[in-house]
Every structure is written in C-alpha cells, then in structure tokens.
N, C-alpha and C. Protein backbone atom coordinates (compact mmCIF):
# COMPACT_ATOMS: atom_id res chain seq x y z
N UNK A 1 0.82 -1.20 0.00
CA UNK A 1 0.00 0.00 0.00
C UNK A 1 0.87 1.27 0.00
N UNK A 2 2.31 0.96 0.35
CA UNK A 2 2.91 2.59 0.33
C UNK A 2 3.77 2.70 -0.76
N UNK A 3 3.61 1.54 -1.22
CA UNK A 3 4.65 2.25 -2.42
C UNK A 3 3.74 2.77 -3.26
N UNK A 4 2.25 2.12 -3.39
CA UNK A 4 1.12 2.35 -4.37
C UNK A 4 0.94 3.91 -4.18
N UNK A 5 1.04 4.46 -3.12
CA UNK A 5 0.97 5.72 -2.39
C UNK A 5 1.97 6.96 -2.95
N UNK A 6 3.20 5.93 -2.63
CA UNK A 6 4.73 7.23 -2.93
C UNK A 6 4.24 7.17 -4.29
N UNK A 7 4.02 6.25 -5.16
CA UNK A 7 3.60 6.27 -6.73
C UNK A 7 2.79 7.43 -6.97
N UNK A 8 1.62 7.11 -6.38
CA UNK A 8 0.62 8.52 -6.94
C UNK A 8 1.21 9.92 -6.44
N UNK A 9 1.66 9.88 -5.30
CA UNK A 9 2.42 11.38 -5.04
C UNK A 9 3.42 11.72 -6.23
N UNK A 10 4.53 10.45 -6.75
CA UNK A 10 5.26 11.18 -7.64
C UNK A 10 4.33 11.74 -8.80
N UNK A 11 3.61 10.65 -9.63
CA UNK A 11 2.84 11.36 -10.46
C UNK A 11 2.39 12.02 -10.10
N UNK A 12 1.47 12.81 -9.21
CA UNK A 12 1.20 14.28 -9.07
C UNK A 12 1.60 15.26 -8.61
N UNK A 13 2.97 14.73 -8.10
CA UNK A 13 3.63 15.98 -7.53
C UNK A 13 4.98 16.08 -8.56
N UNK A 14 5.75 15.22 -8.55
CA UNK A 14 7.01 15.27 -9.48
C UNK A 14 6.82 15.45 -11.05
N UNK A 15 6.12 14.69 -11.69
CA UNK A 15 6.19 14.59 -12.86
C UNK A 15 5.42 16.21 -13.21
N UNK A 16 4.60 16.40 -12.85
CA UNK A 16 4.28 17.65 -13.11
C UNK A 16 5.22 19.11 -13.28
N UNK A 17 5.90 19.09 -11.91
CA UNK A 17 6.84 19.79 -11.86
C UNK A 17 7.77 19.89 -12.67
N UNK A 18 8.37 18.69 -13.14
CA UNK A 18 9.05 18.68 -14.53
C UNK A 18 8.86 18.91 -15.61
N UNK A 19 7.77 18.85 -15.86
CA UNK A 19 7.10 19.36 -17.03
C UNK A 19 6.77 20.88 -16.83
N UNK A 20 6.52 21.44 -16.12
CA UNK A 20 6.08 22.80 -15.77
C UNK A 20 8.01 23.46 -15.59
N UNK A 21 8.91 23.12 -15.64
CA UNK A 21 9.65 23.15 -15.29
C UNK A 21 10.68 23.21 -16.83
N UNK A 22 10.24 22.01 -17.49
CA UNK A 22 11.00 22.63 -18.75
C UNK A 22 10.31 23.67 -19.84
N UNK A 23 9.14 23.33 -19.31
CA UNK A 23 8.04 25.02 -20.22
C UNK A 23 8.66 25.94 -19.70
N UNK A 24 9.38 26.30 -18.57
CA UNK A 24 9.94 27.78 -17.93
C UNK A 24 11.22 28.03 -19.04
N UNK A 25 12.04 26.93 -18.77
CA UNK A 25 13.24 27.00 -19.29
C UNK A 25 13.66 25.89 -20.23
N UNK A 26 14.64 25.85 -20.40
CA UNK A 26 15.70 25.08 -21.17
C UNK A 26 16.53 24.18 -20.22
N UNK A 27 16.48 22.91 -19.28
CA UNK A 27 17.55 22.61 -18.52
C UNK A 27 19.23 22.60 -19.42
N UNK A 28 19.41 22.35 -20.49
CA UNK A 28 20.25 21.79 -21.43
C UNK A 28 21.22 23.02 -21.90
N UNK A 29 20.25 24.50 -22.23
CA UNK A 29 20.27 25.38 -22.76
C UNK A 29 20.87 25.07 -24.17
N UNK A 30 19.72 24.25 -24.68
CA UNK A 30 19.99 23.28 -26.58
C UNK A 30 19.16 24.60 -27.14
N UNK A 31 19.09 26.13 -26.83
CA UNK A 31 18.54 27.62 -27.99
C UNK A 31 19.57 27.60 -29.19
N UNK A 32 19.33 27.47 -30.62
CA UNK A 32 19.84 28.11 -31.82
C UNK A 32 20.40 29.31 -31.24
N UNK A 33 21.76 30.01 -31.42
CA UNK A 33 22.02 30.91 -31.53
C UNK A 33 22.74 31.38 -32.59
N UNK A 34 22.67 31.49 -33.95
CA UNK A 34 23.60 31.89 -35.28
C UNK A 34 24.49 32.95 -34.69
N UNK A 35 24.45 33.90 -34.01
CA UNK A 35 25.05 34.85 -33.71
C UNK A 35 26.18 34.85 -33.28
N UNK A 36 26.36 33.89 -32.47
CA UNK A 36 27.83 33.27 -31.72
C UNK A 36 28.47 32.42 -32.23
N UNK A 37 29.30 33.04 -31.92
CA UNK A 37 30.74 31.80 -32.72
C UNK A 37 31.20 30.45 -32.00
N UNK A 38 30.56 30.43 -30.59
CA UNK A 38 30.94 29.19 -29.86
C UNK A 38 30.11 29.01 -29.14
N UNK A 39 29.19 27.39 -28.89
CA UNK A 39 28.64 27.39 -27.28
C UNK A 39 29.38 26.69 -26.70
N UNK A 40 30.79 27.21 -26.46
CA UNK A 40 31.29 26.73 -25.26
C UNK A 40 31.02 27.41 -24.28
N UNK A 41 31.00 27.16 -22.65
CA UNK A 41 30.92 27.55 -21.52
C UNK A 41 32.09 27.96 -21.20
N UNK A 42 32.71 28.78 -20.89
CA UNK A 42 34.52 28.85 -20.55
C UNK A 42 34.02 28.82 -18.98
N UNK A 43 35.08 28.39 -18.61
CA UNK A 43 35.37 28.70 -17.09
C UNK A 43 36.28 29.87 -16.54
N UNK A 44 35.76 30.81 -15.54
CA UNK A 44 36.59 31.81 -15.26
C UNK A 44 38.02 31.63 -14.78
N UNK A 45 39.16 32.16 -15.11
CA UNK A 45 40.38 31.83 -14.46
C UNK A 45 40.39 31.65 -12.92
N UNK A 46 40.91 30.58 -12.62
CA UNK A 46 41.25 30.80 -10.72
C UNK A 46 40.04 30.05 -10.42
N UNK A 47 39.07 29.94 -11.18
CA UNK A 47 37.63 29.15 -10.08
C UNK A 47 37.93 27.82 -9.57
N UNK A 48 38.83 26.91 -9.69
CA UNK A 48 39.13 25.60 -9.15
C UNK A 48 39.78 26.38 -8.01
N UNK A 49 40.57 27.07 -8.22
CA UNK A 49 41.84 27.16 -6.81
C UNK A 49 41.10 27.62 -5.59
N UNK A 50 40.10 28.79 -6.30
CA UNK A 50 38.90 29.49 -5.39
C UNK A 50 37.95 28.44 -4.57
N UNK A 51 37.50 27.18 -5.35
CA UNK A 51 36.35 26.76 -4.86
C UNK A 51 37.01 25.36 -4.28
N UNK A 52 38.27 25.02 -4.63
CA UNK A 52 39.13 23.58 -4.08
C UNK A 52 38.83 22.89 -4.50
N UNK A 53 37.96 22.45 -5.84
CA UNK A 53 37.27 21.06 -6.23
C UNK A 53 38.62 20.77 -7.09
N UNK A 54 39.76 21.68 -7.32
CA UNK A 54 41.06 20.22 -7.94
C UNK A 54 42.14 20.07 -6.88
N UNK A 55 42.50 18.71 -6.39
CA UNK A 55 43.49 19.18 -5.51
C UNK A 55 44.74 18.11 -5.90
N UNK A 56 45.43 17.83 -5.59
CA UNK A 56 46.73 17.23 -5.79
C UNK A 56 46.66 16.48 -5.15
C-alpha cells in the first residue's frame, strides 16, 4: 500500500513539476544561436583554486 501511495504522489507531484519546469526554461540550454561563434561555456580563471574542487 505505500509504495502504491509514494507512486501517486510522484505522479502528481514530481512529474508535473518537470514538465512545468522545462516550459519555464531550457535545462540543457539546446537555444539556436547563429550569432555566436561558440557554445562553449569557458570557465573563469582561478575558479578551481577558489572553490578547491582540484586538488593534488
């Protein structure tokens, strides 16, 4: 009986949200842009050393 339960909560609570969720936005950000010459993301200089996620 509770999983039958957590089931209907996701469908009406989760799945919705996701869907209402990629109508807002783009998670991917997959927009055409002709205008730009790159969709790369660069990373700002120094942000590993700043935030410690590379370490030796």
């Amino acid at each position: 009986m509770r999983n039958f339960l957590l089931a209907v909560v996701y469908l009406l609570v989760v799945v919705p949200a996701g869907f209402v969720a990629r109508l807002v936005r783009d998670p991917l950000d997959r927009a055409v842009r002709p205008e730009q010459d790159s969709y790369w993301h660069y990373t700002p200089v120094g942000r590993a050393a700043v935030t410690g996620s590379v370490t030796r």
